[in-house]
Protein backbone atom coordinates (compact mmCIF):
# COMPACT_ATOMS: atom_id res chain seq x y z
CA UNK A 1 46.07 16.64 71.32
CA UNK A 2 48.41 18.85 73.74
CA UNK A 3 47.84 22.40 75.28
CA UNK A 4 48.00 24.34 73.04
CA UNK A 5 49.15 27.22 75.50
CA UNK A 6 51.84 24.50 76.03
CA UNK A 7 52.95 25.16 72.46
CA UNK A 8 52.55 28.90 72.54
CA UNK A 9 54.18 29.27 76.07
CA UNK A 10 57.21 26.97 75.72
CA UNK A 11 57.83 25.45 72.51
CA UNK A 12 61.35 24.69 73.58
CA UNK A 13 59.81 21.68 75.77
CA UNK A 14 57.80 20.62 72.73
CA UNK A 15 60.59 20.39 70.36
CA UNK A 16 62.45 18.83 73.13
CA UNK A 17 59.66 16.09 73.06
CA UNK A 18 59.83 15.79 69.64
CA UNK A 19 63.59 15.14 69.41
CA UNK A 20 63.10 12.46 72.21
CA UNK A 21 60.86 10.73 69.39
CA UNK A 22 62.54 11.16 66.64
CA UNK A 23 60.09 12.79 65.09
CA UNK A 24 60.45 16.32 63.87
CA UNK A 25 60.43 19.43 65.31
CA UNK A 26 59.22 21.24 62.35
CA UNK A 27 56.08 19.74 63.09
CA UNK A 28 55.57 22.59 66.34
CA UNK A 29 56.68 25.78 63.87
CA UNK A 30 53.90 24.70 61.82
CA UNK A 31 51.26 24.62 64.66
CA UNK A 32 52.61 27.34 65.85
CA UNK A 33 51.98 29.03 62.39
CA UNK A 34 48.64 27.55 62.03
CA UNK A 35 47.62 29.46 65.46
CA UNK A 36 49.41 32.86 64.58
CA UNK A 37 46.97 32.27 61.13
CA UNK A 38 44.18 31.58 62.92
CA UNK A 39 44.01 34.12 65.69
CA UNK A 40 45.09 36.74 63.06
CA UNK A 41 41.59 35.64 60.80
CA UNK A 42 39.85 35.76 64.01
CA UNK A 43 40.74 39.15 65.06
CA UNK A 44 40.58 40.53 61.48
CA UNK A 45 36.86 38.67 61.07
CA UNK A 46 35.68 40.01 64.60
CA UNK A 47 36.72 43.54 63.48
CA UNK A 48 35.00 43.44 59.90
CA UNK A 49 31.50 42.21 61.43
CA UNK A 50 32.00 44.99 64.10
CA UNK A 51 32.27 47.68 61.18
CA UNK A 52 29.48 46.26 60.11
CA UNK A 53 27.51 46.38 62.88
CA UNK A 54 28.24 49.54 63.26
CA UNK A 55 27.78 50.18 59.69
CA UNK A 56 23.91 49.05 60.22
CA UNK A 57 22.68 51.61 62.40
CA UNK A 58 24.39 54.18 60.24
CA UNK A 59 22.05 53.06 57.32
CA UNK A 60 19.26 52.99 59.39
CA UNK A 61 19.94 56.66 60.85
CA UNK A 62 20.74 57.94 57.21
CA UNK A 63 18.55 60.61 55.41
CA UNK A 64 17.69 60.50 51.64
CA UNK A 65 20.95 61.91 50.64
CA UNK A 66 23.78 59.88 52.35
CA UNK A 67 22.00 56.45 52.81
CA UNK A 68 22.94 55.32 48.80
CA UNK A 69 27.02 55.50 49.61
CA UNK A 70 26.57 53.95 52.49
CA UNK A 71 24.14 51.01 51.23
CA UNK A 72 27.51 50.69 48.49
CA UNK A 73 29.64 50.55 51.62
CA UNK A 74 27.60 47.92 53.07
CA UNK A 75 27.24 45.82 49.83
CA UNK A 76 30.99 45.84 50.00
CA UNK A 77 31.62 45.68 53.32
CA UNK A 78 29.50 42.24 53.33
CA UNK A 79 31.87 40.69 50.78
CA UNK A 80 34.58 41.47 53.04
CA UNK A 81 33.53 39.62 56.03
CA UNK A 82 32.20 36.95 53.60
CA UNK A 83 35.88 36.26 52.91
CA UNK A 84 37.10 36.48 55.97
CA UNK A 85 34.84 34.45 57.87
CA UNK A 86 35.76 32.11 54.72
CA UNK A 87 39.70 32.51 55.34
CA UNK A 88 38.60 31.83 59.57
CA UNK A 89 37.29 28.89 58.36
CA UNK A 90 40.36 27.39 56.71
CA UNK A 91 42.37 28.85 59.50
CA UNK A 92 40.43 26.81 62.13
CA UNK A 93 40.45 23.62 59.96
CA UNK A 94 44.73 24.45 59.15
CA UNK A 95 44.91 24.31 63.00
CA UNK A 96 43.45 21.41 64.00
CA UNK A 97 45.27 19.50 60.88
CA UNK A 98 48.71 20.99 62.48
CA UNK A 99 47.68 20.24 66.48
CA UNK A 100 46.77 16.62 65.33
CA UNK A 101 49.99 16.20 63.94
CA UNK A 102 52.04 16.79 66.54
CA UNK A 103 52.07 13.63 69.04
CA UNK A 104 51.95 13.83 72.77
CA UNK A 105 54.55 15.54 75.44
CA UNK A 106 56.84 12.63 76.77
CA UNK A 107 57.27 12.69 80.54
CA UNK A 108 61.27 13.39 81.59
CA UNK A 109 62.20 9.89 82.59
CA UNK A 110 61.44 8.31 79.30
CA UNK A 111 64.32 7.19 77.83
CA UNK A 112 65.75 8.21 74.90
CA UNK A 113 66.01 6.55 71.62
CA UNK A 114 64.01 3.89 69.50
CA UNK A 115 62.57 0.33 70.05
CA UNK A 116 65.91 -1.43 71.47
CA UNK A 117 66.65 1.40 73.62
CA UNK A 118 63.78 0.32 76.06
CA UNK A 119 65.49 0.33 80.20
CA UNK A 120 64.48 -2.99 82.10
CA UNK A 121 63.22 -2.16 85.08
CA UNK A 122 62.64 -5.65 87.12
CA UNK A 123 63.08 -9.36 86.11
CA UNK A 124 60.53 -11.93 87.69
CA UNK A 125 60.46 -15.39 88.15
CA UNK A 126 63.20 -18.36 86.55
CA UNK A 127 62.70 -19.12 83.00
CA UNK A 128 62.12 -22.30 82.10
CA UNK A 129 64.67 -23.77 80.06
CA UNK A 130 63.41 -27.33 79.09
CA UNK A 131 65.67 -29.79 77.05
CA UNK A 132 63.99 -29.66 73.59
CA UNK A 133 61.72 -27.24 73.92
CA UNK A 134 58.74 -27.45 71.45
CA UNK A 135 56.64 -23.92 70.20
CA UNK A 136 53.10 -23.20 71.03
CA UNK A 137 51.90 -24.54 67.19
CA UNK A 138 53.78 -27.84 67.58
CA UNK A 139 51.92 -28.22 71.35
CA UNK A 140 48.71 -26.37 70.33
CA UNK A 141 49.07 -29.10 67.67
CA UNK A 142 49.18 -31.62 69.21
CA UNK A 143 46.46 -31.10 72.28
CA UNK A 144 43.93 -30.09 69.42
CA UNK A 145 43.95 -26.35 70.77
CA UNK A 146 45.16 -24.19 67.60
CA UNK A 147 44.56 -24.77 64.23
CA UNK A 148 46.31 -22.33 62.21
CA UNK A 149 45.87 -24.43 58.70
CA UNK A 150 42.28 -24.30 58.95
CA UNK A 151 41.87 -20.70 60.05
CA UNK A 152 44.82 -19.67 56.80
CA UNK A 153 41.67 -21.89 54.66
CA UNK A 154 38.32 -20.09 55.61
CA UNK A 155 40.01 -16.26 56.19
CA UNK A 156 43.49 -15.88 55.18
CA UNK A 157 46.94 -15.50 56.70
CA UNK A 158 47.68 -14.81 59.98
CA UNK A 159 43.91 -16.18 61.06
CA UNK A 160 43.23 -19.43 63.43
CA UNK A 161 40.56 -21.37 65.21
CA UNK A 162 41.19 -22.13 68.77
CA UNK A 163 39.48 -25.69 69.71
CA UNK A 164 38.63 -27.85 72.48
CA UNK A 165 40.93 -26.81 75.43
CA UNK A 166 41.93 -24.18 73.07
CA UNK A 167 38.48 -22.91 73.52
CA UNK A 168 38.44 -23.49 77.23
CA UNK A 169 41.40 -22.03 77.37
CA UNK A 170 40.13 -18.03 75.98
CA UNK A 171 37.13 -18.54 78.22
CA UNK A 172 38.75 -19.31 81.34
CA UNK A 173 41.93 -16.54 80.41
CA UNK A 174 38.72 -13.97 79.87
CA UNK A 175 37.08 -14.93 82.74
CA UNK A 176 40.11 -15.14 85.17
CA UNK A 177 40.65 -11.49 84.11
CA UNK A 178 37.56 -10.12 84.51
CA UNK A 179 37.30 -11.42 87.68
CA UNK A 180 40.86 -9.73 88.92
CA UNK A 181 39.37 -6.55 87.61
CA UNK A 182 36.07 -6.36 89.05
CA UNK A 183 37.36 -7.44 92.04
CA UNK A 184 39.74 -4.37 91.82
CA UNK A 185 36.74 -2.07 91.43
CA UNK A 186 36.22 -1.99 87.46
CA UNK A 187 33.19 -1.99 85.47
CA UNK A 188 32.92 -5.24 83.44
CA UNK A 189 32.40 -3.76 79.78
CA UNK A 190 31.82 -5.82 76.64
CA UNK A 191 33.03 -3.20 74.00
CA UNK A 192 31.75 -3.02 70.46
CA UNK A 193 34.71 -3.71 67.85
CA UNK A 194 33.45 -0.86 65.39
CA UNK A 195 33.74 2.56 66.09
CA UNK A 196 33.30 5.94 64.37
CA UNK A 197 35.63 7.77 62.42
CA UNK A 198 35.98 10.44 64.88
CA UNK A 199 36.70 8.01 67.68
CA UNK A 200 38.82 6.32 66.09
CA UNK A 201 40.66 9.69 65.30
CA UNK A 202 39.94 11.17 69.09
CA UNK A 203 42.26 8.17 70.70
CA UNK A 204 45.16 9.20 67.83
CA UNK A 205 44.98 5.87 66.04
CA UNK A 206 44.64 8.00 62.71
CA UNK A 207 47.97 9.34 62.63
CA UNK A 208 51.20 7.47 62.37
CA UNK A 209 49.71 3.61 62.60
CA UNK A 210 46.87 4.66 60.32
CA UNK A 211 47.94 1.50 58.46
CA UNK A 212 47.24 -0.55 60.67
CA UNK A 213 43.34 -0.19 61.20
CA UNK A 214 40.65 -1.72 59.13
CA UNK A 215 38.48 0.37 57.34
CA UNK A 216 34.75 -0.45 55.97
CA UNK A 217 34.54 2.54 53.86
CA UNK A 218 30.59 1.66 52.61
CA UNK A 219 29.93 2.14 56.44
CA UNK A 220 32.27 4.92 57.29
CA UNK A 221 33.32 2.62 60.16
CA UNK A 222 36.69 1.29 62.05
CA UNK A 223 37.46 -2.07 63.23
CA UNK A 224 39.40 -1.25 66.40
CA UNK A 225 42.68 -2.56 67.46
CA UNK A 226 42.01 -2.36 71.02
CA UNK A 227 38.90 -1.73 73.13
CA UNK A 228 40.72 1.26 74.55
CA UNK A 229 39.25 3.06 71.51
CA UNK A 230 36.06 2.36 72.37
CA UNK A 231 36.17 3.02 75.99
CA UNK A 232 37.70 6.31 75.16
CA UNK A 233 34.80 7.09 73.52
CA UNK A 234 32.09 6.31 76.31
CA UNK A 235 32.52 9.08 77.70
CA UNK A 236 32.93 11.77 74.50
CA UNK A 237 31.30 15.30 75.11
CA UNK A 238 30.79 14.78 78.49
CA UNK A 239 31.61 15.91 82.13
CA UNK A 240 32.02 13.71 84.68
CA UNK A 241 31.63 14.58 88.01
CA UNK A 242 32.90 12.22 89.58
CA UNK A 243 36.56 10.45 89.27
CA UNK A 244 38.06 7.84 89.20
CA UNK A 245 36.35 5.86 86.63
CA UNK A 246 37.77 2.16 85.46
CA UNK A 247 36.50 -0.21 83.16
CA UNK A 248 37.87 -3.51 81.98
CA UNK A 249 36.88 -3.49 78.38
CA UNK A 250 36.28 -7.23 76.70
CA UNK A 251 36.57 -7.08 72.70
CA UNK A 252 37.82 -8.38 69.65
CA UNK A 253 40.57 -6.62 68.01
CA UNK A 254 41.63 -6.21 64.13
CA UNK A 255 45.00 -5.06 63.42
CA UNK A 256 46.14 -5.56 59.50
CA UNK A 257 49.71 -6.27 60.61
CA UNK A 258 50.83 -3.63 57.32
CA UNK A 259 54.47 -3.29 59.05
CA UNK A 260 55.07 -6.53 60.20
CA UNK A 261 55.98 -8.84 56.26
CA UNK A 262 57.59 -11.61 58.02
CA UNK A 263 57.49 -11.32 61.39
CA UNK A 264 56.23 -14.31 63.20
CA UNK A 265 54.18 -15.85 60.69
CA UNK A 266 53.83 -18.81 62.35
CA UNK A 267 51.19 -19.17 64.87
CA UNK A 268 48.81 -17.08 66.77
CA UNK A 269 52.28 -14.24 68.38
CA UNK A 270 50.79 -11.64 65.68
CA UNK A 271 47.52 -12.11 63.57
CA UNK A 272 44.96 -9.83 62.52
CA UNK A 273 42.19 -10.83 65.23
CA UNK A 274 42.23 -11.37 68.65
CA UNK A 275 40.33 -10.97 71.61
CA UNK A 276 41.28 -8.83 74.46
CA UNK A 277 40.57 -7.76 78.21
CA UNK A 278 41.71 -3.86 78.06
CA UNK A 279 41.75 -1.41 81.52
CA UNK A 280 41.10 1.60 80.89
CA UNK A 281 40.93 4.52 83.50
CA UNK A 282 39.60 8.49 83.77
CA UNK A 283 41.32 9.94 86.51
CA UNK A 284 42.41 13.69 87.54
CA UNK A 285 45.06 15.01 85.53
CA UNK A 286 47.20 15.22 88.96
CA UNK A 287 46.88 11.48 90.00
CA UNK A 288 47.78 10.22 86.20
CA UNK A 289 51.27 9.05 87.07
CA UNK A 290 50.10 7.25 90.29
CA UNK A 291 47.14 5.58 88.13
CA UNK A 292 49.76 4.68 85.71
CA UNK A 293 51.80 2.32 88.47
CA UNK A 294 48.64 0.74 89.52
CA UNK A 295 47.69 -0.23 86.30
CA UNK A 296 51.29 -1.70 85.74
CA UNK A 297 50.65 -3.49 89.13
CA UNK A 298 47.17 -5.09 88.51
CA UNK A 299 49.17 -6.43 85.26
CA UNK A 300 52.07 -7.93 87.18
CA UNK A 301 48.97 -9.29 89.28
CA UNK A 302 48.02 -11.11 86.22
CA UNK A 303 51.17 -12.17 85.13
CA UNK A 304 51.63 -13.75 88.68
CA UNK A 305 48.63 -16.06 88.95
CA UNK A 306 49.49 -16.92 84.99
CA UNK A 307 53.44 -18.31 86.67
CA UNK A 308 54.80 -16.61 83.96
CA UNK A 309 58.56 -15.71 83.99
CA UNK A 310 58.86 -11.66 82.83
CA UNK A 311 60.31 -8.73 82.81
CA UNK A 312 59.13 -5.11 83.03
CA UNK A 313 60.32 -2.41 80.60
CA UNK A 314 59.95 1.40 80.04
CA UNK A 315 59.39 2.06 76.40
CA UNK A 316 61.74 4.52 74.90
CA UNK A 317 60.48 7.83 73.43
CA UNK A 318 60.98 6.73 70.03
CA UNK A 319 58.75 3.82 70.42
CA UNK A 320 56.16 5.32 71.80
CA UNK A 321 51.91 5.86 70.12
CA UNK A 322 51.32 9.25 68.97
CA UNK A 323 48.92 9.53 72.54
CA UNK A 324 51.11 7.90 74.85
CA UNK A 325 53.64 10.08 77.59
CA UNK A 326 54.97 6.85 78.64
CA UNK A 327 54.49 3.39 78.45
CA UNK A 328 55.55 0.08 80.56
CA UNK A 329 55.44 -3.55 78.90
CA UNK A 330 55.62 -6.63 80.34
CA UNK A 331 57.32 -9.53 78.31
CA UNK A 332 57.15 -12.93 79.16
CA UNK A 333 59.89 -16.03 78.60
CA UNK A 334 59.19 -17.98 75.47
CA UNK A 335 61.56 -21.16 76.03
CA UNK A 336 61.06 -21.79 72.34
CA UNK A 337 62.48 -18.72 71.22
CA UNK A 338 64.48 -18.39 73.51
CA UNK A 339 63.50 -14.56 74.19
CA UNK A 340 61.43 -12.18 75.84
CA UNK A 341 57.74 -11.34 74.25
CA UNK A 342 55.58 -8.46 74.83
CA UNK A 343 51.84 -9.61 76.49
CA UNK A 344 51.06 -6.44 77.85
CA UNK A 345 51.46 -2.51 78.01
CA UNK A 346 50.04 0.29 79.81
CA UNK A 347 50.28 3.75 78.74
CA UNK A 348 49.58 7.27 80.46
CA UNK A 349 47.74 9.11 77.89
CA UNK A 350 47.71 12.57 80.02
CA UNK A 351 45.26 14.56 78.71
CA UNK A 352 45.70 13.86 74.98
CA UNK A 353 42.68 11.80 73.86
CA UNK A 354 40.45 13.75 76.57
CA UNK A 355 41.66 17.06 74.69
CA UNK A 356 40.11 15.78 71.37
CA UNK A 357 37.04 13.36 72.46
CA UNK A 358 36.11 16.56 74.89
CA UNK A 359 35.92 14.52 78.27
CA UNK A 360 36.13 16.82 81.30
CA UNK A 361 36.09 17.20 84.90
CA UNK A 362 34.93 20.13 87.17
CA UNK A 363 37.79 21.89 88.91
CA UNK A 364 37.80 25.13 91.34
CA UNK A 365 38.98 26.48 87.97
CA UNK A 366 36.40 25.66 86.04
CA UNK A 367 35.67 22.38 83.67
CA UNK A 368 39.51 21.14 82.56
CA UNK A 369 40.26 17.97 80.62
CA UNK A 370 40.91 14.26 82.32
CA UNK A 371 43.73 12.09 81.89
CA UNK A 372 43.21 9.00 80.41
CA UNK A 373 45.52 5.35 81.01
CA UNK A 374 45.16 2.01 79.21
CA UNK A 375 46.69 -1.32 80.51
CA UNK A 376 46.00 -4.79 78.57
CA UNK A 377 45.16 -7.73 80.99
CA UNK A 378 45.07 -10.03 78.99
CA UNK A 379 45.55 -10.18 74.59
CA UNK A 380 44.05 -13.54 74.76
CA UNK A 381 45.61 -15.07 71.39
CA UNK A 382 49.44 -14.24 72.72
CA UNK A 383 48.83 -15.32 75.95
CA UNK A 384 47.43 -18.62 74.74
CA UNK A 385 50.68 -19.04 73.11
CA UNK A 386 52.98 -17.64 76.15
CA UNK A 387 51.23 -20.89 78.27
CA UNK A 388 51.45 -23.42 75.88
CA UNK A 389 55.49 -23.17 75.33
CA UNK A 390 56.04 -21.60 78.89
CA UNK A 391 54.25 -24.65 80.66
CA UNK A 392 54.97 -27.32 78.57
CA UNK A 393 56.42 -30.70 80.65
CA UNK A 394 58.86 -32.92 78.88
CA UNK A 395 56.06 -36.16 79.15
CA UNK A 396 54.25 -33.27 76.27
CA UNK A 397 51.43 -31.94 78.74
CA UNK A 398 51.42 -28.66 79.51
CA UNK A 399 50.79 -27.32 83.65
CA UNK A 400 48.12 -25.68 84.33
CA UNK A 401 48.65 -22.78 86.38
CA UNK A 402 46.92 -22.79 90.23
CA UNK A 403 44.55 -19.60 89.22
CA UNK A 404 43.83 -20.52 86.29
CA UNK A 405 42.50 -24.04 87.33
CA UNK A 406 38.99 -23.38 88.57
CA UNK A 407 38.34 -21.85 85.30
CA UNK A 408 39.33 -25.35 83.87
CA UNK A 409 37.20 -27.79 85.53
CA UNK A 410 40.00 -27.91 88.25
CA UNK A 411 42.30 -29.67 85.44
CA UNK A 412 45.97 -29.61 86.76
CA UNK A 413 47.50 -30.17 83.62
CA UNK A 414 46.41 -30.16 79.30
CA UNK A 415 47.09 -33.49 77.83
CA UNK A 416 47.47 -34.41 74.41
């Protein structure tokens, strides 16, 4: 959630924000409501239990004669701050309801507008631009990698098995990645893939793309999309004294897809599991923005040793997660399509999810929240699929990128 002494001190900058994301401004009036309700109950319940306080050692000074008036002033003086310790109650709960609403700040070079108004910031590498080009199903096909029929049979739509090199090919992605982040100074994590209601809630995955999370209701438990959420989390109600902090987060991920009827249906681009290598930093509030370039860099990193033709982008406003003040995607070429895909993001959080999982740091000032950034290396599924129809050779092997080779039994190149 934001300051909330942002809000009360310039609400201009929040609407501002809001605009940006097209979302609406009426949204801060209310919060701003909800806190004029709530400090009001406060002050009025603070006053009514000092009356009666005070009341109290009246009654117990009182002779014979005036202690029955004010025992009846008491009696009803107790209802009074029954209800409004009742009506602080609400209050508190109508304020919280409001400051969830409202999404994060954006920072000023966002750019305006909604999902095609993204700004690309750098092209890399030559896309390949083969003859006849084939897509990943018709390769993962044919080199016994992806079988899409067979995973639609046992679960559903939008499931798969990956076999053989398939297989080989998620270990060595997962391992290649962990490697480039330990090596960068993260802690290897392996993340569980349920989290609590309040967790899921804390990292603002409750709000607008509530649709999009599995729910086991007998449990009162969350599938998570990403193993952000449950690296957020490691660290809930606690202070940590010591920053940075940097984990590389291995899970699977559930997403139900609710907003996506149609969109690439075929293959393994968008399904509803995956597995995932996920960054995720704590770092001063003040070094956020630098933290959010290195992330972006240890993801270019990636995208090197993968060969991959891509381009960087900075999200507009209007495309942006409820927690995110910015956010940078990398697409790669898809020679099939023709196109640019998304295979990863990173996203500067500020101190939104540390604001409402309670993560601090000690300052001079006292304890103040952290900031918190998220960068995928690698969404293992889409990446799969990026290699397959980026690599592919016109004799129907597909190259093996140099990095990725010692992960592969040195293979040079996947043949059918």
């Amino acid at each position: 959630m934001i300051d909330l002494r942002l809000v009360r001190d310039d609400p201009d900058r929040v609407r501002a924000s809001q605009r940006l994301r097209g979302a609406r401004e009426s949204l801060v009036d209310a919060l701003l409501s909800a806190d004029d309700r709530r400090r009001s109950s406060v002050t009025r319940a603070d006053a009514l239990r000092a009356e009666q306080k005070a009341l109290g050692r009246d009654v117990a000074k009182a002779d014979a004669r005036t202690r029955p008036a004010l025992l009846s002033r008491a009696r009803e003086l107790a209802e009074h701050v029954k209800a409004a310790e009742a009506d602080q109650v609400a209050a508190e709960e109508a304020l919280r309801a409001a400051h969830l609403a409202v999404p994060n700040i954006v920072e000023p070079d966002v750019p305006p507008g909604a999902e095609a108004d993204f700004i690309t910031l750098e092209h890399v590498g030559t896309p390949p631009t083969p003859e006849n080009p084939r897509d990943h199903v018709e390769i993962g096909a044919a080199l016994g990698a992806v079988d899409t029929d067979r995973g639609a049979k046992v679960s559903g739509a939008r499931f798969y098995f990956l076999t053989g090199v398939g297989a080989e090919l998620e270990l060595a992605l997962v391992n290649l990645a962990m490697d480039q982040a330990r090596t960068a100074g993260f802690t290897p994590v392996i993340a569980p893939a349920l989290v609590k209601p309040e967790v899921m809630e804390g990292t603002g995955f409750l709000g607008a793309h509530a649709s999009e999370v599995y729910r086991l209701a007998d449990d009162e438990l969350y599938l998570v999309g990403t193993s952000e959420v449950a690296l957020a989390g490691f660290h809930s109600n606690e202070i940590l004294e010591t920053l940075p902090r940097r984990y590389a987060g291995f899970s699977s991920c559930f997403r139900r897809e609710a907003g996506s009827y149609g969109k690439d249906t075929r293959g393994i681009i968008r399904v509803h599991w995956f597995d995932k290598v996920e960054m995720f930093s704590y770092v001063p509030v003040d070094e956020a923005r630098e933290e959010h370039q290195r992330l972006l860099a240890w993801e270019r990193e990636f995208m090197d040793k993968l060969e991959l033709a891509y381009r960087v982008i900075d999200v507009a406003a209007g495309d942006l997660g409820s927690s995110a003040a910015r956010k940078f995607d990398i697409e790669a070429w898809f020679p099939s399509q023709g196109a640019y895909r998304e295979l990863t993001s990173t996203s500067n959080c500020t101190t939104f999810q540390a604001r409402r999982l309670n993560i601090r740091t000690r300052t001079d000032g006292g304890t103040q929240p952290v900031a918190t950034l998220n960068g995928t290396l690698c969404a293992v599924a889409r990446t799969i699929a990026c290699l397959l129809d980026h690599h592919q050779q016109p004799d129907g092997s597909v190259y093996v990128p140099l990095a990725l080779r010692p992960w592969l039994g040195g293979r040079e190149s996947l043949v059918p």
